[in-house]
N, C-alpha and C. Protein backbone atom coordinates (compact mmCIF):
# COMPACT_ATOMS: atom_id res chain seq x y z
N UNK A 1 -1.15 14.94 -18.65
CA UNK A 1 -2.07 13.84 -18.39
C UNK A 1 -2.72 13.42 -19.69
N UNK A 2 -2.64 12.34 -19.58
CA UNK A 2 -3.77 11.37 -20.96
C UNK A 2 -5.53 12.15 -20.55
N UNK A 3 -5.84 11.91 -21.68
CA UNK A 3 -7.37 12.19 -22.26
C UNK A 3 -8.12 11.19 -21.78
N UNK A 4 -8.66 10.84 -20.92
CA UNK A 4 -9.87 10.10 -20.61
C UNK A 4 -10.94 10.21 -20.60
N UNK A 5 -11.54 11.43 -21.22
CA UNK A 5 -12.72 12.12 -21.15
C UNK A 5 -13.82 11.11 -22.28
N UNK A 6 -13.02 10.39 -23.05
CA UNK A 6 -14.05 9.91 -23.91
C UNK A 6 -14.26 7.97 -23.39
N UNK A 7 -13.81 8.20 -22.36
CA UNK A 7 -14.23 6.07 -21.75
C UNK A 7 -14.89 6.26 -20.81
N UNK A 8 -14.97 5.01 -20.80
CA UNK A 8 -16.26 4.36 -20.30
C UNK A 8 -16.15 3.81 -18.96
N UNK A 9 -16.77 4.62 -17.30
CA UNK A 9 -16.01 4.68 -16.49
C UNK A 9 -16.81 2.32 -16.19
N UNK A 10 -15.87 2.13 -15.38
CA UNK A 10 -15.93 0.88 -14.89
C UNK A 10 -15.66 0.91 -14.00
N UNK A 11 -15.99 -0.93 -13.12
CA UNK A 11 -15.54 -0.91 -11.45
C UNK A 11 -13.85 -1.50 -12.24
N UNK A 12 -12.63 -1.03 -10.99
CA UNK A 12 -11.66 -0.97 -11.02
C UNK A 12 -11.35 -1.74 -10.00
N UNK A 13 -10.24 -2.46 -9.79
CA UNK A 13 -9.90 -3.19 -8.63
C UNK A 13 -8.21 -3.34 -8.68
N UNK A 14 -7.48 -3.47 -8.05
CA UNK A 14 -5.81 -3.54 -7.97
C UNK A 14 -5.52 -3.67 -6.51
N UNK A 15 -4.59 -4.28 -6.55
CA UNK A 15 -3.82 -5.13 -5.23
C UNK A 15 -2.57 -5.06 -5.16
N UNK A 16 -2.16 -4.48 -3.82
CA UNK A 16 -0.30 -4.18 -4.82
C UNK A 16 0.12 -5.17 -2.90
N UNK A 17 1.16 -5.26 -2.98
CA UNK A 17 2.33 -5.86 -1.81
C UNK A 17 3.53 -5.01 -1.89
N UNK A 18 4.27 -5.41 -0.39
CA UNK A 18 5.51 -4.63 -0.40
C UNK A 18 5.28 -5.45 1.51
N UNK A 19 7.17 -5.45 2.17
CA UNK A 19 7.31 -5.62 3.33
C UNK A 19 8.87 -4.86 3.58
N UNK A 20 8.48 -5.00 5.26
CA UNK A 20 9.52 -4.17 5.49
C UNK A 20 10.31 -5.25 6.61
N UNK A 21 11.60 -5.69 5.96
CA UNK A 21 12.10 -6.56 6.58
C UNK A 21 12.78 -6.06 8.16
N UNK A 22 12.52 -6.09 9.49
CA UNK A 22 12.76 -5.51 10.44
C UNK A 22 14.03 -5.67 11.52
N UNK A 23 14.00 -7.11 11.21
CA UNK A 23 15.47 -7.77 12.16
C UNK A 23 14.84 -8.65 13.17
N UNK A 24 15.43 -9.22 14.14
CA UNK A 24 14.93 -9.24 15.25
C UNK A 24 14.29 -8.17 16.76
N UNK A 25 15.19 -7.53 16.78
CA UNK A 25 14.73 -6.86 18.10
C UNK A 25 13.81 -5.90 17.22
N UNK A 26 13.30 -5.15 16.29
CA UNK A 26 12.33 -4.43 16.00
C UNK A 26 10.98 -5.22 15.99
N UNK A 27 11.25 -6.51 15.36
CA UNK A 27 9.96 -7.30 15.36
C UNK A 27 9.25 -7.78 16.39
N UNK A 28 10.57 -7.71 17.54
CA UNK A 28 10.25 -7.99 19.13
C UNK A 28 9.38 -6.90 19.33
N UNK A 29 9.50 -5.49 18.91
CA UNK A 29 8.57 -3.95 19.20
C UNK A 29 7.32 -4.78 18.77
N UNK A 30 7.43 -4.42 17.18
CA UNK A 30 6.00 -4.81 16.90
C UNK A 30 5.25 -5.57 17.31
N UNK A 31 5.50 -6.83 17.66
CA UNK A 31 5.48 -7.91 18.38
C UNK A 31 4.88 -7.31 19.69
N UNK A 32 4.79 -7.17 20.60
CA UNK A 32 4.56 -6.48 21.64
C UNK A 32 4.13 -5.42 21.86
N UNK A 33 4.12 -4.30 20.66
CA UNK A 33 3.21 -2.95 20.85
C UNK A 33 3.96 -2.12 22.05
N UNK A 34 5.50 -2.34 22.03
CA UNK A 34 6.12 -1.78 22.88
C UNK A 34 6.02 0.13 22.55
N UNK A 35 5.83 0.38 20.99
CA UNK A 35 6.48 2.02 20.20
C UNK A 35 5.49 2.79 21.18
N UNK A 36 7.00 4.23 21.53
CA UNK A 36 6.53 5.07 22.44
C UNK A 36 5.47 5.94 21.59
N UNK A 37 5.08 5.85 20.15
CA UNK A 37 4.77 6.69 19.30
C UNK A 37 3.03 6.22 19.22
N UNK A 38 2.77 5.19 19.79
CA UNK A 38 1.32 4.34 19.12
C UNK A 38 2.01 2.78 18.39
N UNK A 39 0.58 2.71 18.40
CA UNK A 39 -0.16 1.39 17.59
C UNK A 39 0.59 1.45 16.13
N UNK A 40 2.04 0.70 15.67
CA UNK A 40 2.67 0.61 14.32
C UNK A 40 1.70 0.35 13.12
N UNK A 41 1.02 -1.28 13.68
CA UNK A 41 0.37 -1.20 12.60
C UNK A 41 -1.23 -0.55 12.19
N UNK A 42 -1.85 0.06 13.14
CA UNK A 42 -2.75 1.06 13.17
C UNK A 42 -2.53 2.33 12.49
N UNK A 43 -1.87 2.94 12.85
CA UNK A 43 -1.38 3.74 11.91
C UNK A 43 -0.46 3.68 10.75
N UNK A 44 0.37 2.87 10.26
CA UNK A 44 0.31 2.19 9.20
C UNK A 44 -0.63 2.20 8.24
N UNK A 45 -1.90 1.82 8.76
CA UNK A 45 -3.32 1.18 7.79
C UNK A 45 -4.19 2.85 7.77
N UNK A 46 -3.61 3.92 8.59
CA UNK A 46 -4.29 5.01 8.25
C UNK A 46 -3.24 5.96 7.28
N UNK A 47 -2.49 5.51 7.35
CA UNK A 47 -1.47 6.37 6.30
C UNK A 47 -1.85 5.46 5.01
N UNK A 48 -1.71 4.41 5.05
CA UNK A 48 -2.07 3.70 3.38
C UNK A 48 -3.49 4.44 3.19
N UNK A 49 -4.31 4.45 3.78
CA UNK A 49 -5.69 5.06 2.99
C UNK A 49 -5.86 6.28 2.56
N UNK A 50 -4.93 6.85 3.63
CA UNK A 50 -4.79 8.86 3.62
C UNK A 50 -3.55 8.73 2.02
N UNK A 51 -2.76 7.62 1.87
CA UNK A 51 -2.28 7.65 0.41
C UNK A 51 -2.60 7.67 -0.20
N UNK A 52 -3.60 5.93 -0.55
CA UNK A 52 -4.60 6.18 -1.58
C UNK A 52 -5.26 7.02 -1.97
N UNK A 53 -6.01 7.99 -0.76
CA UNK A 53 -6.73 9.12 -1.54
C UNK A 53 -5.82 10.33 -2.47
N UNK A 54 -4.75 10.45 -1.80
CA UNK A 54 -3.90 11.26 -2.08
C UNK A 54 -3.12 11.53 -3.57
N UNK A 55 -3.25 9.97 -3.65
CA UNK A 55 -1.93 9.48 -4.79
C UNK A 55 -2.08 10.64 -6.06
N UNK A 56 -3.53 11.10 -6.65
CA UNK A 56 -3.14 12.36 -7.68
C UNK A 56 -2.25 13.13 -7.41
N UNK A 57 -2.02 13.81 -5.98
CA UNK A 57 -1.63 14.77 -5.51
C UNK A 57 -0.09 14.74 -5.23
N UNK A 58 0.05 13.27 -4.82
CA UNK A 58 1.45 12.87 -5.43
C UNK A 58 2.28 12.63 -6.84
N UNK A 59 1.26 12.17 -7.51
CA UNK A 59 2.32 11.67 -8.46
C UNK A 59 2.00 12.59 -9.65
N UNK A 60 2.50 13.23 -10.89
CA UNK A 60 2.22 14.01 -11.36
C UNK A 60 0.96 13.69 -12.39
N UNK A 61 1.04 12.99 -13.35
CA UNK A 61 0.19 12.63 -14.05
C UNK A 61 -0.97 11.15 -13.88
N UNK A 62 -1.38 11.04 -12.56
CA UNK A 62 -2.20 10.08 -12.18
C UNK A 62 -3.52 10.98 -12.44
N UNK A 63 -4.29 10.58 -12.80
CA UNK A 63 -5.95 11.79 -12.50
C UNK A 63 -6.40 11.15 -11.07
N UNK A 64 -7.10 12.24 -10.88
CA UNK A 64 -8.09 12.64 -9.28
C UNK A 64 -9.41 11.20 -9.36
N UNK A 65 -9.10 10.17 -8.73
CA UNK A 65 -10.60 9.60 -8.83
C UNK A 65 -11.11 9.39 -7.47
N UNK A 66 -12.34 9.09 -7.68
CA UNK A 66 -13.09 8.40 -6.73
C UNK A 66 -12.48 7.08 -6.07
N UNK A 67 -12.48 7.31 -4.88
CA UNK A 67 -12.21 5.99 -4.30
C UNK A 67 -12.94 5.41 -3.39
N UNK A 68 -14.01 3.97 -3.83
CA UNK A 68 -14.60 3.24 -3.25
C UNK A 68 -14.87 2.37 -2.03
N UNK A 69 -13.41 1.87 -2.28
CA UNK A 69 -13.39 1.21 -0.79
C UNK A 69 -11.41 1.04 -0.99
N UNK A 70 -10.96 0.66 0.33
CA UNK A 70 -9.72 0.34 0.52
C UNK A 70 -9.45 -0.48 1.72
N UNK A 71 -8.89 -1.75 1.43
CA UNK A 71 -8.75 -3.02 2.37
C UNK A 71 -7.37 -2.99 2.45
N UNK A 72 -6.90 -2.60 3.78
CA UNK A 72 -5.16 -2.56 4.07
C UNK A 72 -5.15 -3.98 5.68
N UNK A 73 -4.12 -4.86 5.19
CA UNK A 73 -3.90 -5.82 5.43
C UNK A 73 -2.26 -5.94 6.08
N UNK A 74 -1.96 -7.00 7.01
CA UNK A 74 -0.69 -6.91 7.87
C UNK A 74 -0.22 -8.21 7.84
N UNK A 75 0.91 -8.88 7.53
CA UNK A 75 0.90 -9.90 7.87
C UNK A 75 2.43 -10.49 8.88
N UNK A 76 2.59 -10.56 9.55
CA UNK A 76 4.24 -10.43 10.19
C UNK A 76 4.49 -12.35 9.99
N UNK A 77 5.64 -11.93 9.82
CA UNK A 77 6.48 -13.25 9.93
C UNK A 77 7.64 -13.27 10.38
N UNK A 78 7.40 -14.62 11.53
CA UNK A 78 8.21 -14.55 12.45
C UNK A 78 9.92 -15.37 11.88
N UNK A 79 9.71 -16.36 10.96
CA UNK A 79 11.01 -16.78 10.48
C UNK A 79 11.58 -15.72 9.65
N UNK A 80 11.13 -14.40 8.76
CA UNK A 80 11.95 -13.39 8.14
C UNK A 80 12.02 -12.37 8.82
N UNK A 81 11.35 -12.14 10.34
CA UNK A 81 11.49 -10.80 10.96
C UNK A 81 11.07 -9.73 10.22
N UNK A 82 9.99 -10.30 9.46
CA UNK A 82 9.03 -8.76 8.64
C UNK A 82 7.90 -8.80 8.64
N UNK A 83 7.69 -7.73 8.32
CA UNK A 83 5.84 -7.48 8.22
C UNK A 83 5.81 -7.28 6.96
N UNK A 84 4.43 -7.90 5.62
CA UNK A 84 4.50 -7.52 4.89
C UNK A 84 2.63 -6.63 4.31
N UNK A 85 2.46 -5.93 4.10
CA UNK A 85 1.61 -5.06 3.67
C UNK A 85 0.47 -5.18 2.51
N UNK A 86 -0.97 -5.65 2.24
CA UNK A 86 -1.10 -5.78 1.55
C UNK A 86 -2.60 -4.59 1.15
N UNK A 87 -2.61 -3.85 0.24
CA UNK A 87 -3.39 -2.50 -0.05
C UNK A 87 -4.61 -3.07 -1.26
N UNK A 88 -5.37 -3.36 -1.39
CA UNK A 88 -6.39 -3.75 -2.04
C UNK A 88 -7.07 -2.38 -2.67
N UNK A 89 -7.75 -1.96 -3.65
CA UNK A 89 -8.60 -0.33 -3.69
C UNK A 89 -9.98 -0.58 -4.65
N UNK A 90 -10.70 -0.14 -4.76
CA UNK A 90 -11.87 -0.44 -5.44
C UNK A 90 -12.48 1.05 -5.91
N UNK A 91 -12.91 1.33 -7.04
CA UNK A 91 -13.40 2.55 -7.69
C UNK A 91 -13.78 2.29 -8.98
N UNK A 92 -15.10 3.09 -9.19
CA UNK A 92 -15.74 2.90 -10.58
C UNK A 92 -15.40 4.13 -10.93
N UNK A 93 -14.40 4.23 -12.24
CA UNK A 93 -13.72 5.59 -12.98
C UNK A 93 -13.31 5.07 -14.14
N UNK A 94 -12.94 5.89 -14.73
CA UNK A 94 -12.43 5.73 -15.94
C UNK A 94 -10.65 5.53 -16.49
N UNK A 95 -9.90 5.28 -15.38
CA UNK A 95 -8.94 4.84 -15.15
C UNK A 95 -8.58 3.62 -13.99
N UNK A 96 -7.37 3.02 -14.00
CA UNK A 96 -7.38 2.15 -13.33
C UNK A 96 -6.43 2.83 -11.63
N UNK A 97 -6.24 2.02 -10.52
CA UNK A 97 -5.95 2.14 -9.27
C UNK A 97 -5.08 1.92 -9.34
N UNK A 98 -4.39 1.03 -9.79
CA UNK A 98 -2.95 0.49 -9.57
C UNK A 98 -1.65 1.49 -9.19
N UNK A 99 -1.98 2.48 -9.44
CA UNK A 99 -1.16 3.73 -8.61
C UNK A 99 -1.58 3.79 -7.20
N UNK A 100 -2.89 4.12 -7.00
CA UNK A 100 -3.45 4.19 -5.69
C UNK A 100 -2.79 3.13 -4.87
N UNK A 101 -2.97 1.86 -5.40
CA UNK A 101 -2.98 0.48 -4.49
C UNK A 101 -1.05 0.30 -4.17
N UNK A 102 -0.15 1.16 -5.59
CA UNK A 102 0.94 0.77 -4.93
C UNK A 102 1.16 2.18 -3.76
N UNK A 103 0.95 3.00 -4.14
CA UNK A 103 1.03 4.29 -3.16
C UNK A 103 0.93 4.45 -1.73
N UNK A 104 -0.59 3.32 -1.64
CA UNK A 104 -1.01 2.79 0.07
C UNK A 104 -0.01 1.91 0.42
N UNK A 105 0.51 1.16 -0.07
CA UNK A 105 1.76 0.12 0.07
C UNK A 105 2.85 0.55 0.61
N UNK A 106 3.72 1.72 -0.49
CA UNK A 106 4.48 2.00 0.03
C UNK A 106 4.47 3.20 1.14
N UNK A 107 3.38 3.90 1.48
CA UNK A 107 3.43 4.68 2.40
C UNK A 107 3.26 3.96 3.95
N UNK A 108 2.62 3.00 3.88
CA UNK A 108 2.19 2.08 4.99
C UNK A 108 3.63 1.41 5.47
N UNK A 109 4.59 1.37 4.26
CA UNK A 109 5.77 0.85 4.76
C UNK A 109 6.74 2.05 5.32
N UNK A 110 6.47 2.73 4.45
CA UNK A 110 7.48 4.10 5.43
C UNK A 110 6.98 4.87 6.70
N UNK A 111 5.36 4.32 6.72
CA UNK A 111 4.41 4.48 8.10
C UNK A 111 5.63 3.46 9.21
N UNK A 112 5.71 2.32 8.95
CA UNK A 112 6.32 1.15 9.68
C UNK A 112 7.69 2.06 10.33
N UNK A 113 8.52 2.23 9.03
CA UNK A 113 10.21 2.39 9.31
C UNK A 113 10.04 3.70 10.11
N UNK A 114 9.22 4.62 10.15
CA UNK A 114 8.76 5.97 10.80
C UNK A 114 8.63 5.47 12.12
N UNK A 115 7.75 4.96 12.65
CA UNK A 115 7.21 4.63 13.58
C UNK A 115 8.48 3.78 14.52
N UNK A 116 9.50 2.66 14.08
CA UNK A 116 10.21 1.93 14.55
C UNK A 116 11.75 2.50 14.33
N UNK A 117 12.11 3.30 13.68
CA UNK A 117 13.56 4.27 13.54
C UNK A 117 14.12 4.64 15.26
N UNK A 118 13.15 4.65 15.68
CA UNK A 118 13.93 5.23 17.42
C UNK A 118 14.72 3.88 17.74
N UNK A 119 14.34 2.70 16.97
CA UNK A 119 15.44 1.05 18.55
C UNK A 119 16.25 0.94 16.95
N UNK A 120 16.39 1.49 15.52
CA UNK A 120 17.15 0.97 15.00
C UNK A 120 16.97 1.21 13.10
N UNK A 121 17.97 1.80 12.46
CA UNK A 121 17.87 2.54 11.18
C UNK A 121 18.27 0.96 10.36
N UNK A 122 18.07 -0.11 10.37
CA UNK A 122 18.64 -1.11 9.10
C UNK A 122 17.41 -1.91 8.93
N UNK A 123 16.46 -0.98 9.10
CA UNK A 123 15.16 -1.85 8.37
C UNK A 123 15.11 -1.81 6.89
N UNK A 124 14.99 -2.52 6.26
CA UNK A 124 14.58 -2.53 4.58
C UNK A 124 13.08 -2.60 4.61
N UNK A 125 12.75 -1.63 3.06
CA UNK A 125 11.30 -2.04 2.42
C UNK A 125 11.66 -2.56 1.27
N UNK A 126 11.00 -3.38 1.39
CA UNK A 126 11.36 -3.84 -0.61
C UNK A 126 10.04 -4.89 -0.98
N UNK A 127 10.22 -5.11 -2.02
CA UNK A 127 9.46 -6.22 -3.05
C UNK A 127 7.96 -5.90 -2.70
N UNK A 128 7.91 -4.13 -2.96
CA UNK A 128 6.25 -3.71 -3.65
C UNK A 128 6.49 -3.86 -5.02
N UNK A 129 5.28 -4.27 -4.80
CA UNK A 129 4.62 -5.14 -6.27
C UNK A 129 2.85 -5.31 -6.53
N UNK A 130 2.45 -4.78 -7.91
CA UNK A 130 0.97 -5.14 -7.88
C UNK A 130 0.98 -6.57 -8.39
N UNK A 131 0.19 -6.79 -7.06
CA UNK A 131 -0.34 -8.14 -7.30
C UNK A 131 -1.57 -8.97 -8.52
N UNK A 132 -2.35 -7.75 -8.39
CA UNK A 132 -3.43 -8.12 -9.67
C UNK A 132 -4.40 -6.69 -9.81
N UNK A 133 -4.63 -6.87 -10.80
CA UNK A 133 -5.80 -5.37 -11.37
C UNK A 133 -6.74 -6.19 -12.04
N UNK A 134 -7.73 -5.61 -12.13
CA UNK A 134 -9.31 -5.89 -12.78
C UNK A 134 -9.67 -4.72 -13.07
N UNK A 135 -10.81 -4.65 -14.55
CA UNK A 135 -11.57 -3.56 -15.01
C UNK A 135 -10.49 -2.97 -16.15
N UNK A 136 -11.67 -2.22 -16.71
CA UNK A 136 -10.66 -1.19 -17.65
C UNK A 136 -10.59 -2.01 -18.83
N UNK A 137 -10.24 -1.17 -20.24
CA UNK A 137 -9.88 -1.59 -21.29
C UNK A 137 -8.49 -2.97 -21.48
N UNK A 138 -7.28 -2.65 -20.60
CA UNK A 138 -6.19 -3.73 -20.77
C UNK A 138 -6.53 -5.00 -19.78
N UNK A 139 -8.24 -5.23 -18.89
CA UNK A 139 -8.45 -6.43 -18.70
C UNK A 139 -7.92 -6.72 -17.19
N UNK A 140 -7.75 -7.88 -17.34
CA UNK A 140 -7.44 -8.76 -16.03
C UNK A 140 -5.93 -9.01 -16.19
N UNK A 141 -5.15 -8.41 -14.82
CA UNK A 141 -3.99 -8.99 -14.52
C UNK A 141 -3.50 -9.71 -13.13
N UNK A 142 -3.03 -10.72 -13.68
CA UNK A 142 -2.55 -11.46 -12.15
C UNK A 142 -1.45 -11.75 -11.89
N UNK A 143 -0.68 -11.04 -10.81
CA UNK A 143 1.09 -11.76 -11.02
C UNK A 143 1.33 -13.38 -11.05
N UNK A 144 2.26 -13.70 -11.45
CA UNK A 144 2.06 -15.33 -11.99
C UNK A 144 3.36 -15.47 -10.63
N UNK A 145 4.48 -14.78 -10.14
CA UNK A 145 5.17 -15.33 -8.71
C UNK A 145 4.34 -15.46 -7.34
């Protein structure tokens, strides 16, 4: 792990995306809250937060921070037959989230394919992506697609 012991902690902010393209008849599930398992996207939005906190513990060299707040978001669309995911995170530390925020992303999506695998295995996740970060020494970023 990098040395952070000598900065200067700040508020942090990062936004990441990712969806899980479903087909038709899965989106018909979601759609309807048919899963014998629960609420898809309910639990979904508790696995992205139980990530975010997690993400040190996952990834090897992320450090342990504080985490402030976390806004997990759903959005389905009915012309691509997907849902797509959006993980927001907020923390004043001395590193940035943008691990956290993609971590809630993609766990929220393998929350999805978990939850919907019993009517059908050809779901895709794809196109996680941080959307924008704030705070910290490298500034303000915003994806420009």
């Amino acid at each position: 792990m990098i040395d952070i012991s000598g900065k200067k902690a700040t508020q942090r902010t990062a936004a990441a995306s990712g969806c899980v393209m479903l087909g038709s008849e899965l989106f018909k599930v979601l759609q309807e809250g048919e899963c014998p398992k629960g609420n898809v996207l309910e639990t979904a939005k508790i696995a992205a937060i139980n990530a975010v906190k997690a993400t040190a513990s996952l990834i090897p060299m992320c450090h342990p921070i504080g985490i402030e707040a976390v806004k997990v978001d759903f959005a389905a669309d009915d012309r691509t037959k997907s849902v797509c995911v959006n993980v927001t995170v907020k923390s004043t530390s001395k590193t940035g989230v943008e691990m956290e925020a993609l971590c809630g992303v993609s766990v929220a999506c393998l929350t999805i394919y978990d939850m919907l695998k019993y009517k059908g295995k050809d779901m895709v996740i794809s196109r996680i992506k941080l959307l924008e970060k704030a705070g910290g020494k490298s500034g303000h970023y915003k994806r420009q697609d």
